[in-house]
Protein backbone atom coordinates (compact mmCIF):
# COMPACT_ATOMS: atom_id res chain seq x y z
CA UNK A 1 202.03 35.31 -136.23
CA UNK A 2 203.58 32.07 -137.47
CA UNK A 3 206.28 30.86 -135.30
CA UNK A 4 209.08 30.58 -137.53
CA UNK A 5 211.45 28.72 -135.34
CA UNK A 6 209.96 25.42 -134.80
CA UNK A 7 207.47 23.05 -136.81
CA UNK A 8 204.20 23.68 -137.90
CA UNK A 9 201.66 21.41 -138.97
CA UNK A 10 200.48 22.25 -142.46
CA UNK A 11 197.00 21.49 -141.82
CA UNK A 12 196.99 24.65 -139.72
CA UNK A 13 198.66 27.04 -141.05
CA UNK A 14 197.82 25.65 -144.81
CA UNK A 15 195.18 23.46 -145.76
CA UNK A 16 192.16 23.11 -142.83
CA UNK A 17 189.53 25.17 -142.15
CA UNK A 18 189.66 27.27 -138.36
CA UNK A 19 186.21 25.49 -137.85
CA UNK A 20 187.78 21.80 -138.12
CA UNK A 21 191.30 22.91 -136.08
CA UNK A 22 189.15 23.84 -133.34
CA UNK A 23 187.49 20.70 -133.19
CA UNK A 24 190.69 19.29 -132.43
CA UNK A 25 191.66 22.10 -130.27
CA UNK A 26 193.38 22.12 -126.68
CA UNK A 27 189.91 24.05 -125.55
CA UNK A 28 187.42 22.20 -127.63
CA UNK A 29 189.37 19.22 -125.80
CA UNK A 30 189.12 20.44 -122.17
CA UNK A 31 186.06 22.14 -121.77
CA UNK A 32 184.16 19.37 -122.90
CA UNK A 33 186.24 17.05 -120.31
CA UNK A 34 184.33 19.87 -117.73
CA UNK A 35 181.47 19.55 -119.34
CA UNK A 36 181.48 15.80 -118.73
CA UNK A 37 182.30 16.15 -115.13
CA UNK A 38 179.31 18.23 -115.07
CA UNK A 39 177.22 15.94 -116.05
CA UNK A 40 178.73 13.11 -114.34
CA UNK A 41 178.15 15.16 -110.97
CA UNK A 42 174.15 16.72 -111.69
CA UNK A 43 173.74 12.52 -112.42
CA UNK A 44 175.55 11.71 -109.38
CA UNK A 45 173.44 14.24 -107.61
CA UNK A 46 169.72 13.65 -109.14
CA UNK A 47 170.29 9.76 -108.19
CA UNK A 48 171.15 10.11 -104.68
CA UNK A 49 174.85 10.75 -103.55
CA UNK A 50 176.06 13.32 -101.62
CA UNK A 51 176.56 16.29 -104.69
CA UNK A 52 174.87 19.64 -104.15
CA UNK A 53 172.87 21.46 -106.63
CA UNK A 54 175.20 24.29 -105.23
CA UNK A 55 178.39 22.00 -106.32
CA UNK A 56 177.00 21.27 -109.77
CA UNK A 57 176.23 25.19 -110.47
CA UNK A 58 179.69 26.31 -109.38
CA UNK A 59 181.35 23.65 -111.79
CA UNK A 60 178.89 24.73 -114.65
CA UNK A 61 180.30 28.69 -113.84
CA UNK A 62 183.82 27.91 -114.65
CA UNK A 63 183.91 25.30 -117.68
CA UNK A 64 184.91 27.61 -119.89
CA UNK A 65 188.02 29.53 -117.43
CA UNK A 66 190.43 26.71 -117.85
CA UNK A 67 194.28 27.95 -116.72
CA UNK A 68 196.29 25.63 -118.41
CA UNK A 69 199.56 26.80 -116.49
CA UNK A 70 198.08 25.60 -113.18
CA UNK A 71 197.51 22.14 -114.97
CA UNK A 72 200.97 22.16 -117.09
CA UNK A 73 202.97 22.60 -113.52
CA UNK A 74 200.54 20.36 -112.04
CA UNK A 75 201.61 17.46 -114.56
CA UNK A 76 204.88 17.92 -114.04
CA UNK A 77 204.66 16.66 -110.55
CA UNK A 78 201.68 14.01 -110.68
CA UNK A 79 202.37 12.87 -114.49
CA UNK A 80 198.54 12.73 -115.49
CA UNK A 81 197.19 14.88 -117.69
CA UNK A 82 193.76 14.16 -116.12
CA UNK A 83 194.48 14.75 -112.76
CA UNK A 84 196.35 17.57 -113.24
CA UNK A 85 193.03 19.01 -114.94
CA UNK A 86 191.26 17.82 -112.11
CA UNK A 87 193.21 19.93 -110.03
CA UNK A 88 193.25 23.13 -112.02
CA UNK A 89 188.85 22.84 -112.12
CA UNK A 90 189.38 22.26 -108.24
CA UNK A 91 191.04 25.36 -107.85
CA UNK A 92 188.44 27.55 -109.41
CA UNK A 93 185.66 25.47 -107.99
CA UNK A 94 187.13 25.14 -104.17
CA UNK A 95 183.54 24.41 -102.93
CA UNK A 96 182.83 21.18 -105.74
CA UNK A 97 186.57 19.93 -105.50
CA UNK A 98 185.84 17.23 -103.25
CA UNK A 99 183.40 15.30 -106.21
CA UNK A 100 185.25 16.51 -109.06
CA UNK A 101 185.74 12.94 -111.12
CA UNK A 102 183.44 10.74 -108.42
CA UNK A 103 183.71 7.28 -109.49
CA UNK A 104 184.89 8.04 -112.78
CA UNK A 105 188.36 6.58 -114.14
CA UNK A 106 190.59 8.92 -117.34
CA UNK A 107 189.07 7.16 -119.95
CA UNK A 108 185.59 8.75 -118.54
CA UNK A 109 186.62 11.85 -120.13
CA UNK A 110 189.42 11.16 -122.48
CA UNK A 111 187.05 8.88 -124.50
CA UNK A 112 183.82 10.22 -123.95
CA UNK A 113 185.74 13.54 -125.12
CA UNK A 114 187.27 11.83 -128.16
CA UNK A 115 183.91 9.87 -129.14
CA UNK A 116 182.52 13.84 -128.90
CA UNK A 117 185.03 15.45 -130.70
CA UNK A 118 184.83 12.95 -133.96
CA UNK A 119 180.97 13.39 -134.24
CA UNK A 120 181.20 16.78 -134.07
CA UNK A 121 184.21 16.79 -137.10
CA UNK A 122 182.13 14.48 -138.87
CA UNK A 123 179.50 16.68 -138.54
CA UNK A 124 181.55 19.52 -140.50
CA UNK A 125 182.57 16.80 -142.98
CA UNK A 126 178.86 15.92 -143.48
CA UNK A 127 177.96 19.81 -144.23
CA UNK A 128 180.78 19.96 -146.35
CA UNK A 129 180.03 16.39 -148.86
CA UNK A 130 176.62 18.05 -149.30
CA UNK A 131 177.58 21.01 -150.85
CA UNK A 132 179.92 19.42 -153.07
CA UNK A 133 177.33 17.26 -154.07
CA UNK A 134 174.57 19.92 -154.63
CA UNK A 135 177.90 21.53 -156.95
CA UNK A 136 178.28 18.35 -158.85
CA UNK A 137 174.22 17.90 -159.49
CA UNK A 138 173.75 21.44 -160.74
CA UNK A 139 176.82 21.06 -162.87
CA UNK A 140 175.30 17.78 -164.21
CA UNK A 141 172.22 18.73 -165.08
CA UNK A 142 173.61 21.41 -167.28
CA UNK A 143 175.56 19.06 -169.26
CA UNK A 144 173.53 15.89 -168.93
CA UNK A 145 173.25 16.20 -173.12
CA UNK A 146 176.36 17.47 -174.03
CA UNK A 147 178.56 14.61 -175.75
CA UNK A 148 181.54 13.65 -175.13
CA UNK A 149 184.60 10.87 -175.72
CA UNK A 150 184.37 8.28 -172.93
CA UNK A 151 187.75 6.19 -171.95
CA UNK A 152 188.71 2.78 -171.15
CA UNK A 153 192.02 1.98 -170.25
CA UNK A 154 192.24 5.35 -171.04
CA UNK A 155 191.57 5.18 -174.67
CA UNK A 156 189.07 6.68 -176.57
CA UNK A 157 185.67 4.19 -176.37
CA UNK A 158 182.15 4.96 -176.67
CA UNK A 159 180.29 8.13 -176.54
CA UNK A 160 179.20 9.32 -172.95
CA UNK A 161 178.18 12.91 -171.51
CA UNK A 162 180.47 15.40 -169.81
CA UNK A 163 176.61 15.21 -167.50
CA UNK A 164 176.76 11.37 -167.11
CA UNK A 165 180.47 11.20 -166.35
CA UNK A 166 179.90 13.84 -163.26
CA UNK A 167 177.40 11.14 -161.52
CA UNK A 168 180.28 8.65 -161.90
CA UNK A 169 181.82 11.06 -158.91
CA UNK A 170 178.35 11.71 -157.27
CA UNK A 171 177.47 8.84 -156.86
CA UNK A 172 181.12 7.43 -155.37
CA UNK A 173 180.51 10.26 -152.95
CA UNK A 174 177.29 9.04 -152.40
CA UNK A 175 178.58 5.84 -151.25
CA UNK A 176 180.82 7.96 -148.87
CA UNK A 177 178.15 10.07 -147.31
CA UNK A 178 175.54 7.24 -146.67
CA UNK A 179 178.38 5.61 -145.02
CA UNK A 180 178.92 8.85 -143.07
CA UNK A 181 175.24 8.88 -142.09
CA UNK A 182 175.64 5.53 -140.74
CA UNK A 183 178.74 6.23 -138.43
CA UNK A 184 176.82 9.67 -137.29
CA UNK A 185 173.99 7.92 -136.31
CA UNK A 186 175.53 4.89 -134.52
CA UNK A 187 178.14 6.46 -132.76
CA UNK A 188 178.30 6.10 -129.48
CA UNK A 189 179.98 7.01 -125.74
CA UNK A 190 181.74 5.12 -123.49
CA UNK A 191 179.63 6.24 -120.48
CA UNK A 192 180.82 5.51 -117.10
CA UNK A 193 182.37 2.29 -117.21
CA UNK A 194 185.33 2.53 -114.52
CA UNK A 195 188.95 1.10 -115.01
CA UNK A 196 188.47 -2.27 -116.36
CA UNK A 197 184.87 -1.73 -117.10
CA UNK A 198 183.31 -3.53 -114.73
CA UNK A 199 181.41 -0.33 -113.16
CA UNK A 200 183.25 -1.37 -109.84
CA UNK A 201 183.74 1.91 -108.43
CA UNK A 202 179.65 2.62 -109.27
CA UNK A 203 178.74 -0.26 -107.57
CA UNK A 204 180.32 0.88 -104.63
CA UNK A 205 179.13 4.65 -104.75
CA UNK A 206 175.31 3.29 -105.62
CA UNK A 207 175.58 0.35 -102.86
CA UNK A 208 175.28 -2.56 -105.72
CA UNK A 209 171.98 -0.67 -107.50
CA UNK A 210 172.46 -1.47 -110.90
CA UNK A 211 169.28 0.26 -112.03
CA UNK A 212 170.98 3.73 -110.54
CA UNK A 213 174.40 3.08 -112.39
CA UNK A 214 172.71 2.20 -115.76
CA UNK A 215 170.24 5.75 -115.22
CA UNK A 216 173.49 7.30 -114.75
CA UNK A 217 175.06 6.45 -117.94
CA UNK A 218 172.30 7.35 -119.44
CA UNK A 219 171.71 10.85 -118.08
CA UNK A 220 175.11 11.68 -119.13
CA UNK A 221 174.37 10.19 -122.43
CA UNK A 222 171.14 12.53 -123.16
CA UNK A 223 173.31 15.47 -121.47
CA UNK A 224 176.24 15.35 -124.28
CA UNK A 225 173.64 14.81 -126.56
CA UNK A 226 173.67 11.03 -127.63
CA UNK A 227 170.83 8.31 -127.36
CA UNK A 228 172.68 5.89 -125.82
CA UNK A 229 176.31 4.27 -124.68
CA UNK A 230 178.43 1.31 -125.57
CA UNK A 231 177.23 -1.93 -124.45
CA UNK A 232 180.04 -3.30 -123.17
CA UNK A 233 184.03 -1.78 -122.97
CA UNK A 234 187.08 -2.71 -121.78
CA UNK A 235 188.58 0.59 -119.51
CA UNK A 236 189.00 2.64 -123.28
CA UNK A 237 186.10 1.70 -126.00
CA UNK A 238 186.71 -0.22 -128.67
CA UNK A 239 189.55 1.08 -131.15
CA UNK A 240 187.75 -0.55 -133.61
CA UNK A 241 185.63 2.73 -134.10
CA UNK A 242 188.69 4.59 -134.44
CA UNK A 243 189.08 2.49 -137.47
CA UNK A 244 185.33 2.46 -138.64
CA UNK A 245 185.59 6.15 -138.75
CA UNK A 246 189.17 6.79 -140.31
CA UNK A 247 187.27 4.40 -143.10
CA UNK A 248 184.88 6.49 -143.90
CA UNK A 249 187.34 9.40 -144.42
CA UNK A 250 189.92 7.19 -146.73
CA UNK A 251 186.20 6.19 -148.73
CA UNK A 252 186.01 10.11 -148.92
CA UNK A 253 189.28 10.32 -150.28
CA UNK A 254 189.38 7.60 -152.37
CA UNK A 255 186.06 9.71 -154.42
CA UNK A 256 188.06 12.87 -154.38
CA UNK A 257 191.25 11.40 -155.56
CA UNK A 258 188.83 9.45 -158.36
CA UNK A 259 187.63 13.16 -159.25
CA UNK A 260 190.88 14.68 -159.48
CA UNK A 261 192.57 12.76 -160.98
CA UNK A 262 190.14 12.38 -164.26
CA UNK A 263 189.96 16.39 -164.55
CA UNK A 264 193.92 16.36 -164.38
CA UNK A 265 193.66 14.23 -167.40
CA UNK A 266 190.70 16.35 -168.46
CA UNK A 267 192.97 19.39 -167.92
CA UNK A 268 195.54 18.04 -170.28
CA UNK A 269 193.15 17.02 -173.05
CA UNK A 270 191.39 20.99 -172.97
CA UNK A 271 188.62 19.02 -172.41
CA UNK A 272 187.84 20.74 -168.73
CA UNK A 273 189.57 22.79 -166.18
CA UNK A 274 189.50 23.78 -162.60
CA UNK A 275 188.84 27.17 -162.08
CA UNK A 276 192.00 29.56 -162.46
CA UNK A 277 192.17 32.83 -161.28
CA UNK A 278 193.34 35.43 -163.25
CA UNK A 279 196.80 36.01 -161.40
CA UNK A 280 197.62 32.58 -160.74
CA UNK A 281 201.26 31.75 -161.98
CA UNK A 282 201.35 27.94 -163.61
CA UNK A 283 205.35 27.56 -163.62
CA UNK A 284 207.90 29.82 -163.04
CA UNK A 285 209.62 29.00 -166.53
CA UNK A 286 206.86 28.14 -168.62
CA UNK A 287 204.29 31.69 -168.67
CA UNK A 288 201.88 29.78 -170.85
CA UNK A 289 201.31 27.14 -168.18
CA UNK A 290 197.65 26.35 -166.81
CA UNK A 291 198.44 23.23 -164.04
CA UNK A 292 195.53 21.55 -162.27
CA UNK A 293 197.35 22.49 -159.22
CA UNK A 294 194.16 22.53 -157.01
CA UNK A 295 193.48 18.98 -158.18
CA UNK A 296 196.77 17.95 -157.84
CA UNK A 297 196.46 18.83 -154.27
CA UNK A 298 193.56 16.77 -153.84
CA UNK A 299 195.10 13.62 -154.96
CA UNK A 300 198.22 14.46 -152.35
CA UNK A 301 196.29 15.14 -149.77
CA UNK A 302 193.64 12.01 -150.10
CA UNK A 303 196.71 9.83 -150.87
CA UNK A 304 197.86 10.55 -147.44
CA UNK A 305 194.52 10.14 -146.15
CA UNK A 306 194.28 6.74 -147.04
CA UNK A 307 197.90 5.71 -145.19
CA UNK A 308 196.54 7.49 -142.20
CA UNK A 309 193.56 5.29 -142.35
CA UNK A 310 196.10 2.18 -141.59
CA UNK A 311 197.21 3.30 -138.20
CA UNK A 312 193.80 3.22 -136.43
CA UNK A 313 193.32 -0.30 -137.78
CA UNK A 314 196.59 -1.71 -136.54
CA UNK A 315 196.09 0.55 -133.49
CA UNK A 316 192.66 -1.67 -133.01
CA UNK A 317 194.40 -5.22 -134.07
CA UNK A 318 196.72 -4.85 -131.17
CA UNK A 319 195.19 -3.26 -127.93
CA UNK A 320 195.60 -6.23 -125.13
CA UNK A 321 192.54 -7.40 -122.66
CA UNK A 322 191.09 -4.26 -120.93
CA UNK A 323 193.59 -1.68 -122.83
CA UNK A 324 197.10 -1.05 -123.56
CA UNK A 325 198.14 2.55 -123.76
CA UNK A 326 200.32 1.79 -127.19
CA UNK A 327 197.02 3.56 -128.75
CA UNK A 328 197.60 7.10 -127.28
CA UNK A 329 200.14 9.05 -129.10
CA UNK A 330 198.89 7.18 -132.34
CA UNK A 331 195.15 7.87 -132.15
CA UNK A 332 196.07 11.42 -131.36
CA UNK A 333 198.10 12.25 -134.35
CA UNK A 334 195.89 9.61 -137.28
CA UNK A 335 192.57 10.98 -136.07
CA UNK A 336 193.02 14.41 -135.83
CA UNK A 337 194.95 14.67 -138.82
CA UNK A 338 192.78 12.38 -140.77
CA UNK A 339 189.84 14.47 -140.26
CA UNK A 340 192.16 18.03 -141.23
CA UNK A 341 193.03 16.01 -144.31
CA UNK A 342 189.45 15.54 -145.31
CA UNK A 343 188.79 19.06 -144.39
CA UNK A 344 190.82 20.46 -146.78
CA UNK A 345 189.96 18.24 -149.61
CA UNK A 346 186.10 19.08 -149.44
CA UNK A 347 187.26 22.71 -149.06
CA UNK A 348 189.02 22.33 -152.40
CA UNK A 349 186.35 20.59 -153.91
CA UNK A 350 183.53 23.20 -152.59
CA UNK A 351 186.22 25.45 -154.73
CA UNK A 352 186.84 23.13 -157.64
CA UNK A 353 183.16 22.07 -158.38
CA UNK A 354 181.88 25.46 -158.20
CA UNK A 355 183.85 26.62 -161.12
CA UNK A 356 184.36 24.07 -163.50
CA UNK A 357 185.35 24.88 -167.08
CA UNK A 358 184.34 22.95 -169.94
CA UNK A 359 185.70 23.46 -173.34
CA UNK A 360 182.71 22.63 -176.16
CA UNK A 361 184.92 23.28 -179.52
CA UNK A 362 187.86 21.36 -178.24
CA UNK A 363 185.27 18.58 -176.23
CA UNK A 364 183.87 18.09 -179.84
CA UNK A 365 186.81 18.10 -182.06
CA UNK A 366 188.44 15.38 -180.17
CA UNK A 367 185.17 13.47 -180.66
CA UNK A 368 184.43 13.86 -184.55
CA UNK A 369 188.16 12.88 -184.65
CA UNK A 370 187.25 9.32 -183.19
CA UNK A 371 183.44 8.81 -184.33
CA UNK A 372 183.74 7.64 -187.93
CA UNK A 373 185.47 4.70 -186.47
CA UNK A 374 182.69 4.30 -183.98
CA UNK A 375 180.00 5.11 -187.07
CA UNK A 376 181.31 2.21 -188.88
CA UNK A 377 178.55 -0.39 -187.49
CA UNK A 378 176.05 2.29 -188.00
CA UNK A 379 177.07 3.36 -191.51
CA UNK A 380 177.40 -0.51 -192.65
CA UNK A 381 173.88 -1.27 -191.55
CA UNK A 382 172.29 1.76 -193.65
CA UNK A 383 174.32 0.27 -196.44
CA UNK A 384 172.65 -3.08 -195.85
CA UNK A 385 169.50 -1.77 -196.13
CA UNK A 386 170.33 -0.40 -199.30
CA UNK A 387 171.14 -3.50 -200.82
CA UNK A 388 174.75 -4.06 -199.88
CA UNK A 389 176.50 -7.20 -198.95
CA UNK A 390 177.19 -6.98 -195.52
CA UNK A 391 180.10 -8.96 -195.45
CA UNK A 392 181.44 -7.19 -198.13
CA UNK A 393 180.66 -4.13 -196.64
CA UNK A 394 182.56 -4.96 -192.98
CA UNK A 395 185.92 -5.56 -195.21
CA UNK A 396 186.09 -2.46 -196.60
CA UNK A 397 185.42 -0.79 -193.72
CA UNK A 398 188.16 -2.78 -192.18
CA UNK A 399 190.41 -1.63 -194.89
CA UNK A 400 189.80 2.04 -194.71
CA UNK A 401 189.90 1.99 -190.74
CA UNK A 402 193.63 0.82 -190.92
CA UNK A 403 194.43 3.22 -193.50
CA UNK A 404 192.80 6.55 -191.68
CA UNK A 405 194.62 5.13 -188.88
CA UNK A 406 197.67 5.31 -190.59
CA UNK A 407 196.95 8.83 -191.70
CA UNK A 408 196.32 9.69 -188.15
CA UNK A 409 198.76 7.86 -185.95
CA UNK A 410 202.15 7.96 -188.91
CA UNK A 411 201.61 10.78 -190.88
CA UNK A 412 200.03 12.86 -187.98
CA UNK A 413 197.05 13.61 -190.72
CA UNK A 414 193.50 14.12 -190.37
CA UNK A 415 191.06 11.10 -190.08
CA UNK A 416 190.22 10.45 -193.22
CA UNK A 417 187.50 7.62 -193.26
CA UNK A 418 184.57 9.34 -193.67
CA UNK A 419 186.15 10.81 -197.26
CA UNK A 420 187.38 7.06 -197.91
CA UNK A 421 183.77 5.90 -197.26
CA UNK A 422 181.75 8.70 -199.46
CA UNK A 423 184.12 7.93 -202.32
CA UNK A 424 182.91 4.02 -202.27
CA UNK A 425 179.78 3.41 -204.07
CA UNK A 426 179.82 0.20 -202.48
CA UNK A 427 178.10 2.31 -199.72
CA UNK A 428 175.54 4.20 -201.47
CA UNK A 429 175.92 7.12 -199.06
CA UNK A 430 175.99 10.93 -199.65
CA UNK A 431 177.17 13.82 -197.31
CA UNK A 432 174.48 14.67 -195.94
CA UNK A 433 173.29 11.17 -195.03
CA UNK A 434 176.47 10.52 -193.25
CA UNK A 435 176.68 13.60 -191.35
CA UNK A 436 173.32 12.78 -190.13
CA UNK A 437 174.81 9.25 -188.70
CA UNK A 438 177.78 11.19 -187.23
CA UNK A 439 175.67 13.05 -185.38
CA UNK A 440 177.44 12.49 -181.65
CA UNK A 441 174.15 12.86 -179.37
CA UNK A 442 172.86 9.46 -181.48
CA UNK A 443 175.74 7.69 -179.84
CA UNK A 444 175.18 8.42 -176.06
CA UNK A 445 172.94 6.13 -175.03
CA UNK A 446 170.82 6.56 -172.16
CA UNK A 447 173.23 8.97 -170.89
CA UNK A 448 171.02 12.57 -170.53
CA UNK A 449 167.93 10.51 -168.89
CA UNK A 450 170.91 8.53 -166.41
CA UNK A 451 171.94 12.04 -165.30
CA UNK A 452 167.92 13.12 -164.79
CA UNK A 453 167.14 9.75 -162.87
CA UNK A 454 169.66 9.73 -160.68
CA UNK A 455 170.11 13.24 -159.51
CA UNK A 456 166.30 13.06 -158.93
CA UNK A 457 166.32 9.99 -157.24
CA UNK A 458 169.53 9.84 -155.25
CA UNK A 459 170.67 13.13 -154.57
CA UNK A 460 167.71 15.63 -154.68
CA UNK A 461 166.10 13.73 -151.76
CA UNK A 462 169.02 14.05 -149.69
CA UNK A 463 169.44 17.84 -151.04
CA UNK A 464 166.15 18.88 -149.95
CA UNK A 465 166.42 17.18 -146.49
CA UNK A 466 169.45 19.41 -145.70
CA UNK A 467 167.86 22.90 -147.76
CA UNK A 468 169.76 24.60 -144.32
CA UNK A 469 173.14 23.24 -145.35
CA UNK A 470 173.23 24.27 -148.90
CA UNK A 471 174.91 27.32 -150.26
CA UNK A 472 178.39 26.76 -148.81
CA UNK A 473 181.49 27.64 -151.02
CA UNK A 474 185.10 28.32 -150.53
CA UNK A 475 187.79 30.92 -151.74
CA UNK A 476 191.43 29.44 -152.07
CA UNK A 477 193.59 31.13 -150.25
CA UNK A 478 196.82 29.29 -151.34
């Protein structure tokens, strides 16, 4: 049950998925700092020092039996958070206590763990971006032809397809997951690097064999599943990856705020709509309401995403030497809730993309009101060819244009070019001859065989390498 008396974060108990807050989560947190002493002591052991296989079994035995009131009282008296988890694992393992932690300094497990935790988050995040991709390619495939009014500067231009216009978002969140891919791949751990990360306290343990201390890293590297650690690191590693990573997500958010905010425009044309359920309530005062509310949430969410992203970079601009602990209660707070942020936006665009709307009659009306001034080049070259005077012809066209305008934009009439036009026998055109040059799927270009190209080129590859992933969708629950 909610706790009503004190603050909750809204990413739990509102927007992120249980599968992302337990990333972040006080157990996904500590039992993989056991987990890393585990491997730190079967390393320890298989190169040489004194660590039993009898040790190593009873720590693997109680990873998972953490009792976090042992380690709260403990921190009260010691004031570390580590050691006070070191003693809590000591007093469920009483015969491995002594080599709990061997060598190692905090920042063995605090940023192996955190280096962990954000590969496994972007991990979700990865699963997630594919499925809203695999949304927006089936949804542009079935409207790669369909015509439709294209904008710039947010006035009526050119003829696109509702198809074409949905790789415009693919293929920003394209951008987003190859950059994912990148950071998945490359990420790496600290290892063992001791307090100033020199590998002092190995040196000592190993008696100066470097070959020993560098197997070591890498055992516990292969053990937490990674190929390999950071090169070189201060005590922490570098906050720079912080950064790298909180870039990604902003790159993710920048797409989804892209998206949602053209179908909230979309929405108020009657072009397209999100998805609205049959019960949903628009405004309290107005009945007849349908808001893009889900989209609307989008944009506030990825808006806040993209602050967020600030505080890792200024957190990495201004760590001193070997580390400053001014990173610790900011890194905390702007990575977790960067990556709940993100969370919840793919969730509402797994919800969103699945069940867009699209509005043919209206989609088409607002583009035969626009297309006879589009026609005009079209219509003044089949009047060339009849023996009209092109010059001529582009004057009168300029004429009538300003006065259908007028009948549009002061008199709030129909557009009423076409019927200016068909009147003029300086055009020697009929009816049917200019409905065949209105025809809106001669003005879209390329557009149908963009949308076929480029969902078989970029995305289908990348669909079919991750068949496994596919088929994820989400119900709103708020």
């Amino acid at each position: 049950m909610s706790n009503t008396n004190s603050y909750e974060s809204p990413f739990c108990t509102r927007y992120a998925s249980e599968e992302m807050q337990y990333v972040f989560s006080a157990d996904k947190k500590f039992t993989t700092w056991r987990k890393l002493w585990v491997a730190l002591a079967r390393a320890e052991m298989k190169l040489g020092l004194p660590v039993t296989e009898a040790q190593v079994k009873e720590l693997e035995e109680h990873i998972n039996d953490i009792d976090y009131k042992v380690a709260a009282e403990r921190e009260k008296q010691v004031r570390h958070d580590v050691m006070s988890h070191v003693y809590a694992y000591g007093k469920v393992c009483p015969n491995a206590e002594a080599i709990i932690h061997l060598g190692a300094t905090s920042c063995y497990v605090g940023d192996n763990t955190d280096v962990i935790i954000m590969r496994d988050a972007m991990e979700i995040i990865r699963r997630k971006l594919l499925n809203v991709l695999s949304n927006l390619s089936g949804f542009a495939m079935k409207y790669k032809a369909m015509p439709c009014l294209a904008y710039t500067h947010l006035q009526p231009a050119q003829l696109t397809t509702i198809g074409k216009r949905a790789t415009l978002w693919m293929n920003e969140l394209l951008m987003d997951f190859q950059d994912l891919e990148y950071r998945i791949a490359n990420i790496k751990m600290l290892g063992s690097k001791g307090t100033t990360g020199t590998q002092a306290s190995f040196m000592e343990l190993f008696e100066g064999d470097t070959t020993k201390i560098k197997e070591l890293e890498k055992m516990i590297a292969n053990e937490m599943g990674f190929e390999s650690v950071v090169p070189v690191s201060g005590q922490t590693y570098s906050r720079k990856v912080d950064s790298q990573v909180l870039n990604v997500l902003s790159g993710i958010a920048q797409s989804c705020s892209k998206f949602s905010n053209d179908m909230r425009l979309l929405q108020s044309f009657k072009e397209m709509e999100e998805p609205h359920e049959s019960g949903q309530i628009g405004s309290s005062a107005m009945a007849y309401k349908r808001n893009p509310m889900r989209c609307e949430r989008i944009t506030s969410l990825s808006r806040y995403v993209m602050i967020d992203s600030l505080n890792p970079a200024f957190t990495a601009g201004t760590q001193w030497f070997e580390r400053t602990l001014d990173d610790s209660a900011n890194k905390r707070i702007s990575v977790a809730e960067g990556f709940l942020a993100v969370d919840a936006i793919l969730n509402i665009m797994l919800n969103v993309t699945n069940g867009l709307v699209v509005y043919p009659e209206i989609v088409r009306r607002r583009i035969m009101a626009e297309l006879p001034f589009m026609a005009t080049e079209n219509i003044m070259m089949d009047a060339v060819k009849k023996g009209g005077n092109r010059q001529e012809l582009h004057e009168k066209i300029r004429e009538y244009s300003m006065i259908a305008g007028e009948q549009v934009k002061v008199y709030g009439k129909e557009n009423n070019l076409c019927e200016l036009i068909l009147a003029d026998p300086m055009f020697k055109i009929n009816k049917t001859e200019l409905d065949a040059i209105l025809k809106p799927e001669s003005f879209t270009g390329r557009s149908e065989q963009q949308v076929e190209e480029f969902v078989a080129e970029c995305i289908n590859p990348i669909l079919d390498a991750n068949k496994e992933l596919l088929g994820e969708s989400y119900e709103m629950k708020n």
